[in-house]
Each structure stands twice: as structure tokens, then as C-alpha cells.
Protein backbone atom coordinates (compact mmCIF):
# COMPACT_ATOMS: atom_id res chain seq x y z
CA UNK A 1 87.84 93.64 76.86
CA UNK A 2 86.86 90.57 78.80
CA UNK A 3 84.39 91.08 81.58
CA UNK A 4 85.66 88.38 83.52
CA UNK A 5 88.89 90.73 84.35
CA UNK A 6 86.16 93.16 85.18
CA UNK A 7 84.40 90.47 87.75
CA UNK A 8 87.78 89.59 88.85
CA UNK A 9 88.55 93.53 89.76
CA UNK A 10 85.12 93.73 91.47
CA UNK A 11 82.81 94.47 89.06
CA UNK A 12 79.45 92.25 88.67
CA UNK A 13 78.40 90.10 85.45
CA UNK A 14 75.84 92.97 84.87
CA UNK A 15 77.90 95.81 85.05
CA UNK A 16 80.86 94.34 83.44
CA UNK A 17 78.80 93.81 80.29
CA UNK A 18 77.51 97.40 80.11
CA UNK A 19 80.74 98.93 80.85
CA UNK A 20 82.03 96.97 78.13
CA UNK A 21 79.60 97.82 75.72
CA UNK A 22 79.87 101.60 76.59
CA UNK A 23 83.63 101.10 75.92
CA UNK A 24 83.39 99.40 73.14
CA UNK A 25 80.46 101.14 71.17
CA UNK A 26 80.54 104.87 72.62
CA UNK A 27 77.54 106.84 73.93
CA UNK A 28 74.32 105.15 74.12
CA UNK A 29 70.47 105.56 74.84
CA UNK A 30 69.61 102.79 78.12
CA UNK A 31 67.48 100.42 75.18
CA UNK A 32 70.39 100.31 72.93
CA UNK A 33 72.38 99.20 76.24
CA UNK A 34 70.17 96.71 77.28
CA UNK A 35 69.87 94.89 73.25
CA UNK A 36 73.97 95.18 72.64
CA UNK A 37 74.58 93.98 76.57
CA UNK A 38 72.31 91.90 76.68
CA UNK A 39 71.34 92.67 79.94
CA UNK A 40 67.60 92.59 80.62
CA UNK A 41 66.13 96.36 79.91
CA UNK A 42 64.47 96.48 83.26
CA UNK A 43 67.74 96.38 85.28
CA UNK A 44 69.62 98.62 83.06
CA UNK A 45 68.76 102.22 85.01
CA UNK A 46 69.59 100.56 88.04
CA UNK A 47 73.12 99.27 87.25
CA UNK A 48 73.82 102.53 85.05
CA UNK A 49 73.25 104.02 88.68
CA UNK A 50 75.72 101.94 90.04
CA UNK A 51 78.60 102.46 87.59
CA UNK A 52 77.45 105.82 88.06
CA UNK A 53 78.54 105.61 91.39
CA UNK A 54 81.46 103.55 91.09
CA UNK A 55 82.64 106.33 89.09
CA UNK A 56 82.78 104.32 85.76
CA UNK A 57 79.96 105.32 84.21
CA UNK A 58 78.57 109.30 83.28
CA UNK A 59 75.09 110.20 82.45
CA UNK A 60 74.17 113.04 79.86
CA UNK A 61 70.97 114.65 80.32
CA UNK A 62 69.91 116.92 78.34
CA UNK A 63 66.01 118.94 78.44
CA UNK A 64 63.71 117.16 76.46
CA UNK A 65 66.29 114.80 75.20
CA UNK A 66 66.08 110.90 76.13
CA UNK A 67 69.37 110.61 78.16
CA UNK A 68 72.16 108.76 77.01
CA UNK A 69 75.34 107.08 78.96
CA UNK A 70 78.92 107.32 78.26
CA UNK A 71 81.67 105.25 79.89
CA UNK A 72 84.89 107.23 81.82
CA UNK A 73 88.12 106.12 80.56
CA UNK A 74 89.14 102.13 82.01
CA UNK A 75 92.16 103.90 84.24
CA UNK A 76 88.79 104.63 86.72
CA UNK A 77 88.93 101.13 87.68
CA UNK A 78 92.11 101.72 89.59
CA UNK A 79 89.15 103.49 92.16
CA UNK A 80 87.69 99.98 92.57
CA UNK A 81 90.72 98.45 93.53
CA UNK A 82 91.75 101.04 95.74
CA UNK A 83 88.51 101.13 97.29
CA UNK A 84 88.71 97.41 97.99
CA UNK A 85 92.37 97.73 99.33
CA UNK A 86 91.19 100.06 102.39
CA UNK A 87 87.87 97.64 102.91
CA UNK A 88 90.52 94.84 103.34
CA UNK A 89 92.65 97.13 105.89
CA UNK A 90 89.51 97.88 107.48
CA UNK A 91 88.41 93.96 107.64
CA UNK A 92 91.95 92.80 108.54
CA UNK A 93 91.96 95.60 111.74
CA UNK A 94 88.39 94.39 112.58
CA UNK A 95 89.50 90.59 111.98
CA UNK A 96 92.71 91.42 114.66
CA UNK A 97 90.07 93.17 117.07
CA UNK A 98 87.38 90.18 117.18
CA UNK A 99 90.10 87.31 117.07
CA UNK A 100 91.60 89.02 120.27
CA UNK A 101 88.47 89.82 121.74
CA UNK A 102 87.00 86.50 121.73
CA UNK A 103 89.97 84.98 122.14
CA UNK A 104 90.04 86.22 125.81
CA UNK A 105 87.30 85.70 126.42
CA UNK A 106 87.32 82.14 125.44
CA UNK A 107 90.31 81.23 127.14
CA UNK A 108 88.51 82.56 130.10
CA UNK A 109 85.91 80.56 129.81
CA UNK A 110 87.97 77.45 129.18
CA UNK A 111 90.80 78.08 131.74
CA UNK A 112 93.73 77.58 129.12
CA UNK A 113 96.02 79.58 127.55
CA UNK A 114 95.73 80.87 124.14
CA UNK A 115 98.54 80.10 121.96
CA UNK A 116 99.79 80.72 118.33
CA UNK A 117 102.05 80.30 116.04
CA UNK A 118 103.84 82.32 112.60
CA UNK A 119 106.51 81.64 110.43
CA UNK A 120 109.06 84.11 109.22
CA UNK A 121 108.86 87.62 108.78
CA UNK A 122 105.05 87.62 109.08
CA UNK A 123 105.11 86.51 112.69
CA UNK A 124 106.98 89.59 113.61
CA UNK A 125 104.54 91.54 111.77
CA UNK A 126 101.68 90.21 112.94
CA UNK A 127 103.42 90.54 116.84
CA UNK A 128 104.05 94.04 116.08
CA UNK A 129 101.03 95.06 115.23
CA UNK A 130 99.19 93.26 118.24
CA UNK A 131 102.04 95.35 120.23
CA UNK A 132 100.47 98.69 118.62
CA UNK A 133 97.34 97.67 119.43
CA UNK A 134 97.27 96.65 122.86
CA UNK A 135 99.36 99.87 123.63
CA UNK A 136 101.19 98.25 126.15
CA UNK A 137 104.76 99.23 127.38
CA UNK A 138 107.01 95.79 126.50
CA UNK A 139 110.08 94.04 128.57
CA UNK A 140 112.02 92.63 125.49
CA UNK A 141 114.90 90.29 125.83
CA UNK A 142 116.80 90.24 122.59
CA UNK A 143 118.83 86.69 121.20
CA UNK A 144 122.46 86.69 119.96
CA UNK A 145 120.55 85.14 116.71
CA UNK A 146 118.17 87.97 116.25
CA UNK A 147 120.71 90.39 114.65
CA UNK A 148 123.01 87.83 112.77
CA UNK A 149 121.60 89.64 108.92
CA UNK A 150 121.99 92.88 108.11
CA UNK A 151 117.99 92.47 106.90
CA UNK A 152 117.02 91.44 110.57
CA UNK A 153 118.87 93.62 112.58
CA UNK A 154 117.21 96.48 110.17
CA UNK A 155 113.69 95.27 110.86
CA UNK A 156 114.29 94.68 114.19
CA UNK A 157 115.02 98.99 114.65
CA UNK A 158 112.37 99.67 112.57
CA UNK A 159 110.06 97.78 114.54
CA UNK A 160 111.57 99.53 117.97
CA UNK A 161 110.30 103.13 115.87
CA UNK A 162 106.76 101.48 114.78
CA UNK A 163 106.58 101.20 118.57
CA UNK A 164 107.76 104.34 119.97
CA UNK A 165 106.26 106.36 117.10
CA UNK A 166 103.28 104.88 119.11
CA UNK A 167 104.02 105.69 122.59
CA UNK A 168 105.11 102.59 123.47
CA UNK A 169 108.56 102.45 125.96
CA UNK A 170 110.63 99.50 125.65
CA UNK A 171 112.57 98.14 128.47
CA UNK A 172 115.18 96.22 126.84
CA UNK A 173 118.11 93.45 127.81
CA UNK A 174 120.39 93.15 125.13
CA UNK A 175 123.64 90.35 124.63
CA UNK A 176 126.88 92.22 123.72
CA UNK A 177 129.67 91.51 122.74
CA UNK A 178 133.08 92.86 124.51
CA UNK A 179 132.51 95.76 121.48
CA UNK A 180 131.00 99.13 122.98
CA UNK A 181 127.46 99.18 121.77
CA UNK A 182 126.77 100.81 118.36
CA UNK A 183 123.54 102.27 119.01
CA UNK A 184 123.71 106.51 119.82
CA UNK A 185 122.40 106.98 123.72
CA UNK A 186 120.17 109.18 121.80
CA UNK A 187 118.70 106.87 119.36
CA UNK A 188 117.57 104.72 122.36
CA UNK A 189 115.94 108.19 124.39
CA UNK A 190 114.02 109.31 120.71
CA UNK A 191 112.69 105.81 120.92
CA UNK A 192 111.32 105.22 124.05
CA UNK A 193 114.13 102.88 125.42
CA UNK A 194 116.06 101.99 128.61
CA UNK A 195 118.41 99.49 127.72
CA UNK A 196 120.84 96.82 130.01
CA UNK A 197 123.26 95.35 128.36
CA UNK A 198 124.49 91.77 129.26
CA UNK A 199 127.71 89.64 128.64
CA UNK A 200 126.56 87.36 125.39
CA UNK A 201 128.45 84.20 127.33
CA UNK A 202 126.18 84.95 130.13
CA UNK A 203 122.40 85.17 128.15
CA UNK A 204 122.98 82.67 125.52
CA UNK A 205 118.92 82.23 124.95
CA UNK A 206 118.39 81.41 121.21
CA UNK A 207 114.68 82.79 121.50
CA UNK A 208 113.77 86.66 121.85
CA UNK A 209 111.16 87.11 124.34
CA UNK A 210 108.66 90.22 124.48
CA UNK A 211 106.21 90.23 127.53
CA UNK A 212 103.49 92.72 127.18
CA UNK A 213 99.74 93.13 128.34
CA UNK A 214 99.27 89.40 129.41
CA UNK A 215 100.87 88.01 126.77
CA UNK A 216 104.62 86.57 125.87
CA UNK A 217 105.66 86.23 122.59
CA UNK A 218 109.24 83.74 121.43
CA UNK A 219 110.56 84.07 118.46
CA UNK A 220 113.26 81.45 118.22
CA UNK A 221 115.99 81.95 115.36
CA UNK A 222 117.57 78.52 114.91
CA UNK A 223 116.71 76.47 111.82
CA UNK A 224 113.84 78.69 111.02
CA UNK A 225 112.10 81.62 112.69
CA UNK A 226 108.84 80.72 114.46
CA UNK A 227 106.92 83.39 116.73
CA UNK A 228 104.94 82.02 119.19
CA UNK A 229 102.41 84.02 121.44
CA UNK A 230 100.91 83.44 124.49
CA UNK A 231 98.31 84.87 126.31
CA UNK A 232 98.04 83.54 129.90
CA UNK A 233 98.21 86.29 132.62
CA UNK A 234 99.74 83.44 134.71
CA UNK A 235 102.71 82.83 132.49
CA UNK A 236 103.21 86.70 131.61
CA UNK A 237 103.26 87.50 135.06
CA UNK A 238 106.22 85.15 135.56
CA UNK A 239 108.05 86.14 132.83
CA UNK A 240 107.58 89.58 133.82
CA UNK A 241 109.01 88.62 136.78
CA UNK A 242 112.09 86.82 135.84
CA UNK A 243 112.60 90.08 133.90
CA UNK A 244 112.43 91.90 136.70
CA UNK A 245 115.31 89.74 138.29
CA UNK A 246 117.88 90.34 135.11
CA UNK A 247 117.04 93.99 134.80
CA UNK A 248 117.86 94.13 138.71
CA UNK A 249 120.93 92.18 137.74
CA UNK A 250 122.24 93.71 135.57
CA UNK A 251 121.22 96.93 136.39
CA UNK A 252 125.21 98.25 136.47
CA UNK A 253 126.12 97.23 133.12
């Protein structure tokens, strides 16, 4: 077994080389660790400890017996990854947090507008999940382009359920065609939405817009999809506004 796989899953030098030794020669007494290891005799006990721990590693004791060690099968080291999985979901939601935090705060500081940009799929992610976590109701004005794959217009609905499944209400202006609309009246009511519906010749916008908290995110669907958010209470507030005017619009439709 090489121990660099075992560094690579998480493992140190150390504890790779014990491990491996354990695996390789069966139970053993800590000195004959440290000589076939090679791992210097007074830092044995405290890395047996830690695979120990790590739930790689098990200790028999027994009364007036030196104790010896005894490695768990190698499927244990699925733990390790899964452990470092969830520390990476954990560090990604605390990355989101601070990035947003300070963000505001230095665009207050500066006076300018913070803006960003994603490609693909992973913009819409990463816009959804800033969504979910400012909790904030959304105006969303969707683009003729946004639905023209069967993939999209499946991510777009499960994005509007992400959303809802959060308590978040969607006020939404849609482009139609002549067609009546496909989507069940009470689809729209399990999901939080109130819904206008506009000639497509008459909203022809190849960007969707969603303005929500003081942000406004465009994703634009023409030669490649590109999210762009901005947070500027300034230019939300407009765009809210211009909402406003359409929803009023079209309020009959």
C-alpha cells in the first residue's frame, strides 16, 4: 500500500507509515511499530492515539500484558474522506458568509458597487444559494432564452422549489408565447409564486434578471451563459422599481 495515497486521503507521513505497517504485518507491540515504521519510538503512542481516533487504528489491552495495536480494515478510510467532505461544506458556507460580509462592508467603505461574475451552470448555483441565504423574497424576470433546453428549463423549476422549500415567494414576469401556459395554477401556489405573464414580442430581454436584498443578478443566455451580480442598493432599488412598473402593467394578463 503506498502511503502517499494515504497522505493524499488525509492521513500524515507518520500515520500513514504505521497504518501501513499494521496492515501489512498484523498485530504489534508500539517498539516493533516504531523499528518496522520507522517512525521514531517516542512519537509512536501519540500517533497510535490518533489513528485511534480517526477510527483506523484499535488498541488491545490486556492486564499485565504490554498492549499491542491492530489496524481496522482500509474501508475505515472512507470516514476520513467523509469527514473532510462536511469540513469543506462547512468552509465553503463560512467562505459564502465572510465574502458577503466583508464585501458590504467594503463597498461601503469605498462607495462602489460590488460586482461579479460566473460562467455556466455554476453561476446559477452559486446565485441560488446566495438567494437561500439572504432569505429574501425575489422579483424575477425570466428571458425567452432561459428555457430554450429541456436541461435548463428543468433546473430553472428546480431552482423555483430550492427557493420555496425555503420560504422564499417569487414574484415572477414570464414571456409567453400565444400557447396557454403549461405550468398547473397549483404548481405556482405550492411554490411560493405569483406569476404575470407577458406577450414574448413585447419583453424580448435576452438576460433574466432577479432583484433581491440589494442585489440584481443577469444571467444573459446568448453565446454563453454569464451571471452577473450586483450589489448596490442604488441600482436594486431601481430595478425593483422598473419591476414594479411591468408587474403594474401587466397586471391583467
Amino acid at each position: 500500500m503506498s502511503t502517499k495515497l494515504l497522505e493524499q486521503i488525509g492521513l500524515t507521513g507518520e500515520q500513514a507509515r504505521i497504518y501501513t505497517c499494521l496492515v501489512s504485518s498484523g498485530t504489534l507491540q508500539a517498539r516493533k511499530i516504531a523499528s518496522e515504521s520507522r517512525v521514531n519510538r517516542s512519537l509512536v503512542y501519540k500517533i497510535l492515539k490518533q489513528l485511534i481516533e480517526l477510527g483506523l487504528v484499535i488498541e488491545n489491552a490486556t492486564p499485565g500484558s504490554v498492549s499491542t495495536f491492530t489496524a481496522l480494515h482500509p474501508s475505515k478510510l472512507h470516514t476520513i474522506v467523509k469527514r473532510k467532505e462536511d469540513d469543506l461544506k462547512i468552509a465553503d458556507q463560512a467562505l459564502h458568509e465572510a465574502v458577503s460580509s466583508l464585501g458590504a462592508q467594503f463597498n461601503l467603505t469605498c462607495g462602489k458597487p460590488s460586482v461579479r461574475f460566473y460562467e455556466g451552470l455554476d453561476g446559477i448555483r452559486i446565485l441560488n444559494k446566495d438567494i437561500i441565504h439572504t432569505k429574501s423574497d425575489i422579483k424575477l424576470i425570466r428571458s425567452p432564452l432561459d428555457n430554450n433546453t429541456e436541461d435548463l428549463d428543468a433546473k430553472a423549476k428546480k431552482l423555483l422549489e430550492e427557493r420555496a422549500h425555503a420560504g422564499i415567494k417569487t414574484r415572477l414576469i414570464v414571456p409567453i408565447k400565444n400557447s396557454p401556459s403549461s405550468i398547473p395554477q397549483e404548481w405556482d401556489k405550492n411554490n411560493l409564486i405569483e406569476r404575470r405573464r407577458v406577450p414574448r414580442e413585447e419583453l424580448l430581454n435576452s438576460a433574466q434578471v432577479i432583484v433581491y436584498a440589494n442585489k440584481v443578478a443577469f444571467t444573459s443566455f446568448n453565446d454563453c451563459m454569464i451571471t452577473t451580480i450586483i450589489e448596490d442598493k442604488g441600482i436594486a432599488d431601481t430595478c425593483s422599481m422598473l419591476f414594479d412598473a411591468l408587474w403594474v402593467k401587466y397586471s391583467k394578463n
